[in-house]
PDB file of N, CA and C in Angstrom:
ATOM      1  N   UNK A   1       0.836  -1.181   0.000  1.00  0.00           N
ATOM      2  CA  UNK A   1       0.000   0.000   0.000  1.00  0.00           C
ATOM      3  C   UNK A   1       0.878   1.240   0.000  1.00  0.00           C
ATOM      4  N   UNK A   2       0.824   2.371  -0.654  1.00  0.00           N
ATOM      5  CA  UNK A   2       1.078   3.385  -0.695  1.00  0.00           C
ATOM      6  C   UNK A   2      -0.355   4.589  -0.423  1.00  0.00           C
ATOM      7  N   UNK A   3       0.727   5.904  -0.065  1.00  0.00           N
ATOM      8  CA  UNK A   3      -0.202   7.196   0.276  1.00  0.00           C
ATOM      9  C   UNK A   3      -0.109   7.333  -1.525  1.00  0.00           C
ATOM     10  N   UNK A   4      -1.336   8.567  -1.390  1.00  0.00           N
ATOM     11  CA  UNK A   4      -1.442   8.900  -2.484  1.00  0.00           C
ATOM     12  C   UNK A   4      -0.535  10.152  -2.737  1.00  0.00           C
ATOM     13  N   UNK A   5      -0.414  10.116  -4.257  1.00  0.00           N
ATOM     14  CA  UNK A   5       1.237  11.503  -4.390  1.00  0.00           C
ATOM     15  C   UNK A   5       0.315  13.021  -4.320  1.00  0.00           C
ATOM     16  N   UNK A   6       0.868  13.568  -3.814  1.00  0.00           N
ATOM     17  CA  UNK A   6       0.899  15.137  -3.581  1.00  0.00           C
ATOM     18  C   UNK A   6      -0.043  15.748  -4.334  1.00  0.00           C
ATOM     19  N   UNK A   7      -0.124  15.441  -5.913  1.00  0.00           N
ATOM     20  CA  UNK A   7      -0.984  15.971  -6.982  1.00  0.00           C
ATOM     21  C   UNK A   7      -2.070  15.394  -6.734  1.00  0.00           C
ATOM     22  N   UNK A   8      -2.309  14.323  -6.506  1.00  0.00           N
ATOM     23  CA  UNK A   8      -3.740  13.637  -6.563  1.00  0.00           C
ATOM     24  C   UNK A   8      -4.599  14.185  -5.258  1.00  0.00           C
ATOM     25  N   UNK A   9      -3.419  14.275  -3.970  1.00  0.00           N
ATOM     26  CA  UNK A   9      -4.699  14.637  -3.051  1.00  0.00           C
ATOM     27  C   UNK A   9      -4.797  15.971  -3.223  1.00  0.00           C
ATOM     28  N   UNK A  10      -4.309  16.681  -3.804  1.00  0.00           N
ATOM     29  CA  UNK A  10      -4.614  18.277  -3.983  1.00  0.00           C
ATOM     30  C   UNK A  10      -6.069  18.069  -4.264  1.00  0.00           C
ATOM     31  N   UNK A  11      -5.518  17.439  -6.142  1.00  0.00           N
ATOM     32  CA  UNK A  11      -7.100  17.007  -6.596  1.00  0.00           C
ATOM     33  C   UNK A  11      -8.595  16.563  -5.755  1.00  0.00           C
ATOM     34  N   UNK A  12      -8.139  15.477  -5.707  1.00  0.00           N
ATOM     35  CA  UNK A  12      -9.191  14.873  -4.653  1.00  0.00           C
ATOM     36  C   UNK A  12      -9.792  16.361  -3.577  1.00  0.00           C
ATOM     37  N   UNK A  13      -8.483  16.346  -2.783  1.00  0.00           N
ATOM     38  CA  UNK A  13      -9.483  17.489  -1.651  1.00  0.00           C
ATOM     39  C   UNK A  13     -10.167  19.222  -2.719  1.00  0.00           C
ATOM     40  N   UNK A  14      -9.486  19.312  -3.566  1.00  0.00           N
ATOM     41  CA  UNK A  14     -10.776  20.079  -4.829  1.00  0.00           C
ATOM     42  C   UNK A  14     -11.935  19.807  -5.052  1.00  0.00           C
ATOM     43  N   UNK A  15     -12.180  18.045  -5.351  1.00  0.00           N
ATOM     44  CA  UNK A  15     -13.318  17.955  -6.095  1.00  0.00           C
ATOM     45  C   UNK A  15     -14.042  17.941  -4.615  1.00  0.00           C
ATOM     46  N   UNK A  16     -13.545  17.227  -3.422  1.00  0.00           N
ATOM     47  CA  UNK A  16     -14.234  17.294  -2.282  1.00  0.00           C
ATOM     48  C   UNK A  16     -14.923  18.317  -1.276  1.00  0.00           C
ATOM     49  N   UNK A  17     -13.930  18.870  -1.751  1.00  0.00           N
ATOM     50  CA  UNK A  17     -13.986  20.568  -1.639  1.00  0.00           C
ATOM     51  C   UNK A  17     -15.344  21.478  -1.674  1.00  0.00           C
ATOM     52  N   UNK A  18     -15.397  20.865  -2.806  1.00  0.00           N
ATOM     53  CA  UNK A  18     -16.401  21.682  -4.350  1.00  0.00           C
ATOM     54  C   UNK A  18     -17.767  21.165  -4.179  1.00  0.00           C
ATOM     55  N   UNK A  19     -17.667  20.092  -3.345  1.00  0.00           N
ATOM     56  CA  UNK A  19     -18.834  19.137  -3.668  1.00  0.00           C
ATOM     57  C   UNK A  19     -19.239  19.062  -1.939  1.00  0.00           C
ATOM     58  N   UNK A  20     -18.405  19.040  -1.012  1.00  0.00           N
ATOM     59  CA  UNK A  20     -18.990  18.832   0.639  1.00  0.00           C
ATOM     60  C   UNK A  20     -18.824  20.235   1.209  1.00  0.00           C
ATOM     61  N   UNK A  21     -18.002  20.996   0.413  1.00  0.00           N
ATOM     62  CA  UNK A  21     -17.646  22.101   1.767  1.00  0.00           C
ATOM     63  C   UNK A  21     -16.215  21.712   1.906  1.00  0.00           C
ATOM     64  N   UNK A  22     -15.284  22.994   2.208  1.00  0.00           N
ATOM     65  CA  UNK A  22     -14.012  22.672   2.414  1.00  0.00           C
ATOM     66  C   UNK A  22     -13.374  22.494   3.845  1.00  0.00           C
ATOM     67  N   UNK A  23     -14.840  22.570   4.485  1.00  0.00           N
ATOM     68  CA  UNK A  23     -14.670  22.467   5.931  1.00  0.00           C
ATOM     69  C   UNK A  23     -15.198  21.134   6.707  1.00  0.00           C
ATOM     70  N   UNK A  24     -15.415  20.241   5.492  1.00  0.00           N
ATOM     71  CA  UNK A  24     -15.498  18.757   5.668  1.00  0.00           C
ATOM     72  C   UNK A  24     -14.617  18.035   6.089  1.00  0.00           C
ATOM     73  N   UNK A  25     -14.908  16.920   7.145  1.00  0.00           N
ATOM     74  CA  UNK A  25     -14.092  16.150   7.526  1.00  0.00           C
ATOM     75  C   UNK A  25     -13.312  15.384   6.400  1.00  0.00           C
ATOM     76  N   UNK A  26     -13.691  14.984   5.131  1.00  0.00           N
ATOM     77  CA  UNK A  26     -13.520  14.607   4.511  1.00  0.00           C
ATOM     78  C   UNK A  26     -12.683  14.760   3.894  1.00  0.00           C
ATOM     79  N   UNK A  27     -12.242  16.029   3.427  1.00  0.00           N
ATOM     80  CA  UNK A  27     -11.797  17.302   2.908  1.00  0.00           C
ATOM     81  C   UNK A  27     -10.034  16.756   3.821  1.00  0.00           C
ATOM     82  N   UNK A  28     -10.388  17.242   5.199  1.00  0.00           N
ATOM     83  CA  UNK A  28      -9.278  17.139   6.054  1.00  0.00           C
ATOM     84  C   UNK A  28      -8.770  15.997   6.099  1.00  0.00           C
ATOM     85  N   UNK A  29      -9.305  14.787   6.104  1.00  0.00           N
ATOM     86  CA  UNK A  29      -9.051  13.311   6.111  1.00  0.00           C
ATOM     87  C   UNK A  29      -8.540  12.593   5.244  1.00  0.00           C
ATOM     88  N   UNK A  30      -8.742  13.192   3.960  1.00  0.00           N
ATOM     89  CA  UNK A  30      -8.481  12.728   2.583  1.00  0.00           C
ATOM     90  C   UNK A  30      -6.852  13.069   2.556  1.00  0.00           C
ATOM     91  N   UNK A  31      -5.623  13.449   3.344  1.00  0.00           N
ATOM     92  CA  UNK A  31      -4.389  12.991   3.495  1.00  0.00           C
ATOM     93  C   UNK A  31      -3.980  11.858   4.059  1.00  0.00           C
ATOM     94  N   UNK A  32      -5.182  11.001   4.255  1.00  0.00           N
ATOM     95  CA  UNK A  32      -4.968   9.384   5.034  1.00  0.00           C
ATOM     96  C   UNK A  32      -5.372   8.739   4.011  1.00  0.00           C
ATOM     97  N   UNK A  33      -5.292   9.047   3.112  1.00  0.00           N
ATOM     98  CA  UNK A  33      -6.042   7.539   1.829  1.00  0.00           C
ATOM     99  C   UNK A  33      -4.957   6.826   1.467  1.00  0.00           C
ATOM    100  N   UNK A  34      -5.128   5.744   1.530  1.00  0.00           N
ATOM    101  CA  UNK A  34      -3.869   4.633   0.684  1.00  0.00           C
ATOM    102  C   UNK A  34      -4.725   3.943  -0.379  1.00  0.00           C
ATOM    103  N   UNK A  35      -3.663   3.574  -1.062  1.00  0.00           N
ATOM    104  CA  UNK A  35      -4.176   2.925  -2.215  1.00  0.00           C
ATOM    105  C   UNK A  35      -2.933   1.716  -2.280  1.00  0.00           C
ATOM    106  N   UNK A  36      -3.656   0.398  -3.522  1.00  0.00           N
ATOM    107  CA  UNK A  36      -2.489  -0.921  -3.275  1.00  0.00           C
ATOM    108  C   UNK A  36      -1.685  -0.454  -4.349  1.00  0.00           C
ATOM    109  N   UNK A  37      -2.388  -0.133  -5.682  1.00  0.00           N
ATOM    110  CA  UNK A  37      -1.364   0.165  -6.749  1.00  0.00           C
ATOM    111  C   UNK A  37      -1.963   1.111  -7.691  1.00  0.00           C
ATOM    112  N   UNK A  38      -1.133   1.497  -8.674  1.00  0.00           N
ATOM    113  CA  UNK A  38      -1.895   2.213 -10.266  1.00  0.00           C
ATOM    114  C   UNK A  38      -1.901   1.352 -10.776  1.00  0.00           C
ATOM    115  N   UNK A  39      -3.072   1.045 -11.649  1.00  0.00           N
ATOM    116  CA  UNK A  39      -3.278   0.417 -12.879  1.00  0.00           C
ATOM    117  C   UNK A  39      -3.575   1.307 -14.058  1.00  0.00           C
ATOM    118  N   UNK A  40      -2.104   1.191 -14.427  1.00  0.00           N
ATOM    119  CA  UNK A  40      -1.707   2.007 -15.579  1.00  0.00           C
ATOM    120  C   UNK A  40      -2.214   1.294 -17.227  1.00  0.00           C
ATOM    121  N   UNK A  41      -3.141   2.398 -17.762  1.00  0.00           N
ATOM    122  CA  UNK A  41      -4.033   1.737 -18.932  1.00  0.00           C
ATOM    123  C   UNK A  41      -3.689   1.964 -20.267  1.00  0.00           C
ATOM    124  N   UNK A  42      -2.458   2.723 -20.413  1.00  0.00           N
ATOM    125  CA  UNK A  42      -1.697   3.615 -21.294  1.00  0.00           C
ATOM    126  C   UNK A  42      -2.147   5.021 -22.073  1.00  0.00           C
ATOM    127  N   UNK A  43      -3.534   4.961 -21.558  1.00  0.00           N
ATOM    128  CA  UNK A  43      -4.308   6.495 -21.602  1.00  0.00           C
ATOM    129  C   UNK A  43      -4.631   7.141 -20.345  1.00  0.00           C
ATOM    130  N   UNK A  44      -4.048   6.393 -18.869  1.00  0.00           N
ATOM    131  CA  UNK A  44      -4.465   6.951 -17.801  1.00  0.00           C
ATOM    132  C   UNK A  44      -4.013   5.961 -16.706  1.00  0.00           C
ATOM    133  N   UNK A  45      -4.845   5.614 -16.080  1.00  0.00           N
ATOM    134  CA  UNK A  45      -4.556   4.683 -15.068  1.00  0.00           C
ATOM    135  C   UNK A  45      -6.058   4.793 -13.618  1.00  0.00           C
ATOM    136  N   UNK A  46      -6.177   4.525 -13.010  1.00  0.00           N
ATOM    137  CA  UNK A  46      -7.087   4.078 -11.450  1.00  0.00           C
ATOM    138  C   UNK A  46      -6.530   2.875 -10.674  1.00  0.00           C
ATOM    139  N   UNK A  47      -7.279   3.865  -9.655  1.00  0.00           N
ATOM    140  CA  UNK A  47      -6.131   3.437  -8.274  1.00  0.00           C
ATOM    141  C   UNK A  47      -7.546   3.022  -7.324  1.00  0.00           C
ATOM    142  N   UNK A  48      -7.820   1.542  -6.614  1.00  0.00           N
ATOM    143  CA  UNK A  48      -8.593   1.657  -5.432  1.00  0.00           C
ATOM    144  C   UNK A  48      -8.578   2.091  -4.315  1.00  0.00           C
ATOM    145  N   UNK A  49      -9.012   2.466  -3.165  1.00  0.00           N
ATOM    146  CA  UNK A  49      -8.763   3.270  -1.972  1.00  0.00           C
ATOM    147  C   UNK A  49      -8.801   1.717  -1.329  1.00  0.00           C
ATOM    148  N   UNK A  50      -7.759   1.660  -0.302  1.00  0.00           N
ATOM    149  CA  UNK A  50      -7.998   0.504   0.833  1.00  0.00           C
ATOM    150  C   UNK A  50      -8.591   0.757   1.733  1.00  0.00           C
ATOM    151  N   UNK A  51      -8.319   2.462   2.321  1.00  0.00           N
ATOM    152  CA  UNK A  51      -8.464   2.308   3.532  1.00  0.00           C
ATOM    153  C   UNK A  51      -9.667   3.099   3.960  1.00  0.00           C
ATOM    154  N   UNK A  52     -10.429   3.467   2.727  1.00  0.00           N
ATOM    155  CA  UNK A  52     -11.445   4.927   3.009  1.00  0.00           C
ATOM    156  C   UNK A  52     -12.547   4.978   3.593  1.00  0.00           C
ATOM    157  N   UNK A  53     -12.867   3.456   4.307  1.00  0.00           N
ATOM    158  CA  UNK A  53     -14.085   2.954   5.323  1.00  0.00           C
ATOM    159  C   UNK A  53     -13.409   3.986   6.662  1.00  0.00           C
ATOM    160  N   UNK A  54     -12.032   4.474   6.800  1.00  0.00           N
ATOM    161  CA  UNK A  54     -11.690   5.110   7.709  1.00  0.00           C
ATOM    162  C   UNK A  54     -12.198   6.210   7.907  1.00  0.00           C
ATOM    163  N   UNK A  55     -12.690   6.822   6.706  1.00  0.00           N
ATOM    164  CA  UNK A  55     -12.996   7.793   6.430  1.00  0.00           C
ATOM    165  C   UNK A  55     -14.704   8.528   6.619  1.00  0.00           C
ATOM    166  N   UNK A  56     -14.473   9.325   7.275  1.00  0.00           N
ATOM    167  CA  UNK A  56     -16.626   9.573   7.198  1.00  0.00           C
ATOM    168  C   UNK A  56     -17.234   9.411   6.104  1.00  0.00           C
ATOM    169  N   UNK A  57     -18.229   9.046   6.084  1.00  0.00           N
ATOM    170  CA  UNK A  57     -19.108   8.052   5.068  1.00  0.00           C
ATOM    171  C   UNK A  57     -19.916   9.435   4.391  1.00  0.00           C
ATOM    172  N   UNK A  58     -20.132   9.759   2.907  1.00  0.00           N
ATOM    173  CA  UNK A  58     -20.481  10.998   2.635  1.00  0.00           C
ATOM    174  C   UNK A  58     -21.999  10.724   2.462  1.00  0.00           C
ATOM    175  N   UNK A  59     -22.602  11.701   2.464  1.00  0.00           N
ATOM    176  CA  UNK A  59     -24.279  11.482   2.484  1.00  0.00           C
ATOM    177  C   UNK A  59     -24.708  11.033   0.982  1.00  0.00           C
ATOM    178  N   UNK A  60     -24.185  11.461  -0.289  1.00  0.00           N
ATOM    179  CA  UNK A  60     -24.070  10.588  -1.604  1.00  0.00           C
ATOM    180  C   UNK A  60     -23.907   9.290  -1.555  1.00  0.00           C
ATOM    181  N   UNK A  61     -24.375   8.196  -1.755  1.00  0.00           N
ATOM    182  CA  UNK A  61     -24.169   7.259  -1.667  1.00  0.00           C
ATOM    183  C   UNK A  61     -23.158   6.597  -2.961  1.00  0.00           C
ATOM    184  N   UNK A  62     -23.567   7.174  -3.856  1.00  0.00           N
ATOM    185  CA  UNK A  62     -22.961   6.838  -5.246  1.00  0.00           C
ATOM    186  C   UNK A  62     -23.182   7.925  -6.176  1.00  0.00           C
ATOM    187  N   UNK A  63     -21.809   9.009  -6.530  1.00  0.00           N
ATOM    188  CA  UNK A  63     -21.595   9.494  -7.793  1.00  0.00           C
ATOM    189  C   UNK A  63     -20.666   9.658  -7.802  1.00  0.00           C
ATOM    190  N   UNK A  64     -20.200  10.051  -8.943  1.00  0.00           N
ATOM    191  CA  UNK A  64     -18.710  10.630  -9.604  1.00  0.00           C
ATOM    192  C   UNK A  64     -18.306  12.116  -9.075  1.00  0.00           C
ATOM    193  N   UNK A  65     -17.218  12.697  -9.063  1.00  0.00           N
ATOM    194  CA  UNK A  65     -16.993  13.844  -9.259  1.00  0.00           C
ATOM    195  C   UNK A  65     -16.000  13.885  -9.787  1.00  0.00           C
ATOM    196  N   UNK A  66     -16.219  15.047 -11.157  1.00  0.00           N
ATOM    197  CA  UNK A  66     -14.818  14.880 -12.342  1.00  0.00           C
ATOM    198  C   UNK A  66     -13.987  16.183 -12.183  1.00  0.00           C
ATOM    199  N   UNK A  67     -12.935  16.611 -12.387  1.00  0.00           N
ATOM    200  CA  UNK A  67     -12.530  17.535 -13.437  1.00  0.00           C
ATOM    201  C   UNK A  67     -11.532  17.506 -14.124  1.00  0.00           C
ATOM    202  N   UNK A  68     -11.758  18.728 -14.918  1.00  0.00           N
ATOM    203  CA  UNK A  68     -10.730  18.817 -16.018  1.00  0.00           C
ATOM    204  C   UNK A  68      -9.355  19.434 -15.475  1.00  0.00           C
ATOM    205  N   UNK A  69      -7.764  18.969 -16.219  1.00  0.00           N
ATOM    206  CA  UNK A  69      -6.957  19.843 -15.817  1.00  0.00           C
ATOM    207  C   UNK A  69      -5.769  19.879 -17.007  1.00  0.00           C
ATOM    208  N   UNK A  70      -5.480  21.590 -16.825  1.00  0.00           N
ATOM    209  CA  UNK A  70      -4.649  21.556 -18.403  1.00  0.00           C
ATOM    210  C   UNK A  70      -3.050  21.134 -17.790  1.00  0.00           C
ATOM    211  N   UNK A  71      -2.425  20.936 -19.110  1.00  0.00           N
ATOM    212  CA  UNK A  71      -1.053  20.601 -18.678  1.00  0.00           C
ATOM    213  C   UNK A  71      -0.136  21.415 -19.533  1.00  0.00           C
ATOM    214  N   UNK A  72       1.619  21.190 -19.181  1.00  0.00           N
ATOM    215  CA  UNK A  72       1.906  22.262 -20.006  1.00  0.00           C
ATOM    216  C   UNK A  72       2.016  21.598 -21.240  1.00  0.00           C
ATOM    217  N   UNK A  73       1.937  20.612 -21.677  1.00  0.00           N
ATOM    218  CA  UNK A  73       2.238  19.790 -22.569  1.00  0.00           C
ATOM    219  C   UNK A  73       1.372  20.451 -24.324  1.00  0.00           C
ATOM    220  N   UNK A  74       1.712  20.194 -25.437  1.00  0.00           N
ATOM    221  CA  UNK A  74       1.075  20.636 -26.796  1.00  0.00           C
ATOM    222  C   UNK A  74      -0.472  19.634 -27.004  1.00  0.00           C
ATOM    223  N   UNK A  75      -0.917  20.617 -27.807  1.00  0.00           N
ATOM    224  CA  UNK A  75      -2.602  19.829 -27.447  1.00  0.00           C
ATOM    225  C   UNK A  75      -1.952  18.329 -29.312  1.00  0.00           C
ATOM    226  N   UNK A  76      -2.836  17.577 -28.946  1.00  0.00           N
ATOM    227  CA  UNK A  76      -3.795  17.267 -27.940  1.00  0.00           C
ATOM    228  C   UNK A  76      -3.749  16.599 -26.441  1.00  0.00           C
ATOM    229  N   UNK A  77      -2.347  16.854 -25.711  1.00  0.00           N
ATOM    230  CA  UNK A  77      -2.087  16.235 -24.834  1.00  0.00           C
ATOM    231  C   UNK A  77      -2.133  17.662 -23.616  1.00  0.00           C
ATOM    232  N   UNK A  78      -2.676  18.398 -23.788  1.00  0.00           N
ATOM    233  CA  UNK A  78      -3.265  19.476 -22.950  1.00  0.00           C
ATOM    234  C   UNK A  78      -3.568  19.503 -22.029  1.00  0.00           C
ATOM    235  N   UNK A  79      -4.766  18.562 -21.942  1.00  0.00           N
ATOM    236  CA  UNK A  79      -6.008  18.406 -21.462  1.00  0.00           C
ATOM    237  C   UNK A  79      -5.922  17.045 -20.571  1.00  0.00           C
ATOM    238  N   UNK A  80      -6.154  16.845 -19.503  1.00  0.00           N
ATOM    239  CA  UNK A  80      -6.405  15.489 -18.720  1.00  0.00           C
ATOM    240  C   UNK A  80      -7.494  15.700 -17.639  1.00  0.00           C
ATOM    241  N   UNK A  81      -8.022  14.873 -17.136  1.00  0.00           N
ATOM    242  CA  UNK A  81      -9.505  15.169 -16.715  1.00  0.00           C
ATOM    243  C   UNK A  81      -9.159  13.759 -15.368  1.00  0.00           C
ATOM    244  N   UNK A  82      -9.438  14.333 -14.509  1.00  0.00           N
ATOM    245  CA  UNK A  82      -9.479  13.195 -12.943  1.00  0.00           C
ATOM    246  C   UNK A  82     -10.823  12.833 -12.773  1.00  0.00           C
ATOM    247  N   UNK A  83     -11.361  11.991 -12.128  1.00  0.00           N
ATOM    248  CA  UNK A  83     -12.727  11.405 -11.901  1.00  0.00           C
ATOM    249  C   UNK A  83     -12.706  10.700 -10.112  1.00  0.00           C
ATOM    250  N   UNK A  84     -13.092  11.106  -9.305  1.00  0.00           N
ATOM    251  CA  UNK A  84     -13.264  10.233  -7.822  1.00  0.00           C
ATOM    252  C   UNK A  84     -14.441   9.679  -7.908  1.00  0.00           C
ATOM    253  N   UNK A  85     -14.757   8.637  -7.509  1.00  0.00           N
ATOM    254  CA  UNK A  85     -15.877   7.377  -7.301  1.00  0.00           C
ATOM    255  C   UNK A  85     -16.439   7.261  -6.255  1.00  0.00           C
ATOM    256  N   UNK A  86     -17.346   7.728  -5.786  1.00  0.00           N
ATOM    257  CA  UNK A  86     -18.043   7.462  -4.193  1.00  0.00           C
ATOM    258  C   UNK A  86     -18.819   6.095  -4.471  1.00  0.00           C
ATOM    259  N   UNK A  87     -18.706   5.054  -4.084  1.00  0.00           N
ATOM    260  CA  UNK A  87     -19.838   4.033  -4.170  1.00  0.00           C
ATOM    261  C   UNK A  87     -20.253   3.476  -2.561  1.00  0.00           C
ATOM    262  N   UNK A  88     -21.214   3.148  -2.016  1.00  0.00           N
ATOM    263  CA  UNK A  88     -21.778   3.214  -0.696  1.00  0.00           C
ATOM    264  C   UNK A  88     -21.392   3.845   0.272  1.00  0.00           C
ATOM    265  N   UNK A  89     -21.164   5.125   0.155  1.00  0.00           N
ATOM    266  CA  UNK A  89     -20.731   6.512   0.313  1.00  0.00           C
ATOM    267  C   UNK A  89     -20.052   6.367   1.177  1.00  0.00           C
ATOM    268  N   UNK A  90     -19.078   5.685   0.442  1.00  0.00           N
ATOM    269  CA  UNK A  90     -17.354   5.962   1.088  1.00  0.00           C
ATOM    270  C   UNK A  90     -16.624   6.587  -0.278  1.00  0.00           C
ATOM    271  N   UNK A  91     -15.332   6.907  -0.089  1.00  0.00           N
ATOM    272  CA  UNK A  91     -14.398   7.068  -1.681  1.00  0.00           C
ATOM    273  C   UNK A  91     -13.975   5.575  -1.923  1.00  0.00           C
ATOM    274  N   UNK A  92     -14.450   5.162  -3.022  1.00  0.00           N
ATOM    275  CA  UNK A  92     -14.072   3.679  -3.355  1.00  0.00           C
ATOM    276  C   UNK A  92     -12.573   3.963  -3.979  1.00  0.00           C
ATOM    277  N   UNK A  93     -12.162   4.509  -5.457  1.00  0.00           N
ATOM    278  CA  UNK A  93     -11.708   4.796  -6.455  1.00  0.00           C
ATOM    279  C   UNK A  93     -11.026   6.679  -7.504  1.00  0.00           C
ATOM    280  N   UNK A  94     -10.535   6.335  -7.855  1.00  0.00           N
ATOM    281  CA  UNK A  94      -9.615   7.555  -8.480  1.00  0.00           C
ATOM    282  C   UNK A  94      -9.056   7.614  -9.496  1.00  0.00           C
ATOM    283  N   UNK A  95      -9.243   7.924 -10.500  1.00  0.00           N
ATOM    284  CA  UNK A  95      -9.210   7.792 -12.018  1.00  0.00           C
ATOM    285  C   UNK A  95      -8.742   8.943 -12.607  1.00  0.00           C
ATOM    286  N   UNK A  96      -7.466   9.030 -13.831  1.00  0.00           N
ATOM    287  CA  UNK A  96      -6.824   9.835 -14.575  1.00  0.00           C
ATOM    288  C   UNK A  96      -6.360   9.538 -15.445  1.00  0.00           C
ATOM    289  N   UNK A  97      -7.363  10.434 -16.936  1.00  0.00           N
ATOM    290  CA  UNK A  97      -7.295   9.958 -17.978  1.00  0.00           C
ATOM    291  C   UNK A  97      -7.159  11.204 -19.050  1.00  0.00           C
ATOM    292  N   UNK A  98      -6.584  10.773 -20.473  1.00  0.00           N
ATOM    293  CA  UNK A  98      -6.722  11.715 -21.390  1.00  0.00           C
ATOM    294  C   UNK A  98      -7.610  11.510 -22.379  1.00  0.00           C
ATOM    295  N   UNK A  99      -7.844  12.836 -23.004  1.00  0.00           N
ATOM    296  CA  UNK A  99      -9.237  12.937 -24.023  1.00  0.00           C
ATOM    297  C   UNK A  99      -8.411  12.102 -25.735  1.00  0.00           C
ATOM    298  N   UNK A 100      -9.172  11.630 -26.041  1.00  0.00           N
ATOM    299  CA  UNK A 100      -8.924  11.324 -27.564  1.00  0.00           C
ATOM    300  C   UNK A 100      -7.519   9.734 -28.034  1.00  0.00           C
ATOM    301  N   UNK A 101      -8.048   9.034 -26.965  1.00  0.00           N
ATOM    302  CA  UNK A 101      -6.887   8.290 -26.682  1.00  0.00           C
ATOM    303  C   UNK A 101      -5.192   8.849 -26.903  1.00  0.00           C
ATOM    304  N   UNK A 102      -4.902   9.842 -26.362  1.00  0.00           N
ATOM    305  CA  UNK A 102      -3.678  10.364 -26.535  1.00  0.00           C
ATOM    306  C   UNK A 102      -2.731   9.456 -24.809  1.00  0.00           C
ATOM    307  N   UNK A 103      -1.782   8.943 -24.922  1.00  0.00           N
ATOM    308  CA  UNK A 103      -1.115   8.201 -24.425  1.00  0.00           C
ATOM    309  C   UNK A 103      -0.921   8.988 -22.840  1.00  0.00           C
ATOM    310  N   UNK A 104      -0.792   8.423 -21.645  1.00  0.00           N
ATOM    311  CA  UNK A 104      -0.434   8.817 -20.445  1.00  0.00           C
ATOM    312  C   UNK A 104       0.585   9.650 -20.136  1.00  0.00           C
ATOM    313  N   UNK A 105       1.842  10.739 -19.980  1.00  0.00           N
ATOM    314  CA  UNK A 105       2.615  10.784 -19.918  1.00  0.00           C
ATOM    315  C   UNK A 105       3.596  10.186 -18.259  1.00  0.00           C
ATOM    316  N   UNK A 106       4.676   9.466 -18.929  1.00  0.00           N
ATOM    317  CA  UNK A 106       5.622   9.014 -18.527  1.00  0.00           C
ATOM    318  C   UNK A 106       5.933   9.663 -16.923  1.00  0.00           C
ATOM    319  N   UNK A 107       6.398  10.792 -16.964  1.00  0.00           N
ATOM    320  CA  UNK A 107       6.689  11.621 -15.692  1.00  0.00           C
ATOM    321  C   UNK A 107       5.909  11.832 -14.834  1.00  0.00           C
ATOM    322  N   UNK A 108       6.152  12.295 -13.913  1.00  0.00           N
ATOM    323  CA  UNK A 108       5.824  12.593 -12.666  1.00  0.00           C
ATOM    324  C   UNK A 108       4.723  13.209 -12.963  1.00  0.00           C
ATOM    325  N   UNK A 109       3.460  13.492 -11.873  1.00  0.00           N
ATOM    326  CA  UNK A 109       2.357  14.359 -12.664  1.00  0.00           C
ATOM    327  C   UNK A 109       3.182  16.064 -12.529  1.00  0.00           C
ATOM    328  N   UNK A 110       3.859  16.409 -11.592  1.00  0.00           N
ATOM    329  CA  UNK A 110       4.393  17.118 -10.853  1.00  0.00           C
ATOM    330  C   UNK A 110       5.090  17.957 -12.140  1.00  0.00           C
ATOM    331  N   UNK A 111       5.560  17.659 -13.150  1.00  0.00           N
ATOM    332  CA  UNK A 111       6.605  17.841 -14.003  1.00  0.00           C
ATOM    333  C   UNK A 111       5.759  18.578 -15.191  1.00  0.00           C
ATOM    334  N   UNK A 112       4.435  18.149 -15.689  1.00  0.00           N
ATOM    335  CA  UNK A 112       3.542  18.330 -16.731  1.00  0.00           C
ATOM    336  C   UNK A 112       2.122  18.769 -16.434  1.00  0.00           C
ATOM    337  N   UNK A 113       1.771  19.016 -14.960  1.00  0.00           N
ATOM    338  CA  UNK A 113       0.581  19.054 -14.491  1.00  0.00           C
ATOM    339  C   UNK A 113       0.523  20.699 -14.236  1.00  0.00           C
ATOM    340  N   UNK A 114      -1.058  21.070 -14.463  1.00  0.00           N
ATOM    341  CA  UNK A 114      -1.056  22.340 -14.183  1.00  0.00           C
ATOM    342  C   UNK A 114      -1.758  22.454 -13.205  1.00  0.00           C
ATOM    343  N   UNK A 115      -2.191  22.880 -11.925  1.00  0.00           N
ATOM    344  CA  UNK A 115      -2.743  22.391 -10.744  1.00  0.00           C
ATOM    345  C   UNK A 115      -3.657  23.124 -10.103  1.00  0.00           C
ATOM    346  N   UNK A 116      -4.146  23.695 -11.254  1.00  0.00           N
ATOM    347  CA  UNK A 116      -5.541  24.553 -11.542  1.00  0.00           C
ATOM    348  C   UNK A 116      -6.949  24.085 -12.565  1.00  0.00           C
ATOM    349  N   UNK A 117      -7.538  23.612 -11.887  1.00  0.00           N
ATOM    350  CA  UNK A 117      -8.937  23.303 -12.657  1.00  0.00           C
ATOM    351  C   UNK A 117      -9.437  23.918 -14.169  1.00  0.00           C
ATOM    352  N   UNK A 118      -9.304  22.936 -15.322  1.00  0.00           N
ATOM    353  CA  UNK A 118      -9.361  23.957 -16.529  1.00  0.00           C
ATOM    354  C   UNK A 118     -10.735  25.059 -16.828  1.00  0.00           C
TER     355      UNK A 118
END
C-alpha cells in the first residue's frame, strides 16, 4: 500500500472541496487515503482506496466527481480530466485519464501538471 502523491490529493481534496464544503471532515481526512497500486491503462490509469471505510461516510451514496486539468504539454495532450468514485458513500476509487486516446505521460504528474482546474 502506498499514500497517495501530492498531486492527486490536492485534486481529490478540490473535487471534495467543491462538492462537501471545504470544511469537511472529509476534505481534512483525505491525506490518510492509501491505495495498493496504479493500474496504468496507457491512456491513464485508477487506483482503489484501501483504507477509506476510515474515512466519514459521505451522504451521496454513489456518484462521480470529475474535473478537467490543463497541462503544459502541446494539445492534444493538454487536457487530462481526474474522476473520484463514491460508491456506498465511502471514496471507493480515483481515475486519470486523457481525451482522444492520446497516451499517459511518462513523468511525474508534478513535471507536466497544471494544478488549476481547466
Amino acid at each position: 500500500m502506498s499514500k497517495i502523491y501530492p498531486a492527486e490529493l490536492r485534486i481529490i481534496r478540490s473535487m471534495l472541496g467543491k462538492k462537501f464544503g471545504v470544511g469537511s471532515p472529509l476534505v481534512e481526512r483525505a491525506t490518510s487515503l492509501e491505495i495498493e497500486t496504479r493500474h496504468m491503462t496507457g491512456t491513464g490509469y485508477y487506483a482503489h482506496f484501501v483504507n477509506a471505510k476510515a474515512l466519514p461516510r459521505v451522504e451521496t451514496l454513489n456518484t462521480e466527481l470529475s474535473e478537467d486539468y490543463k497541462t503544459n504539454r502541446e494539445p492534444p495532450c493538454d487536457l487530462v480530466g481526474f474522476t473520484l468514485f463514491v460508491r456506498d458513500g465511502y471514496l471507493s476509487s480515483f481515475e486519470g485519464y486523457t481525451f482522444g486516446d492520446v497516451r499517459w505521460p511518462d513523468d511525474v504528474m508534478e513535471k507536466w501538471l497544471v494544478l488549476d482546474p481547466a
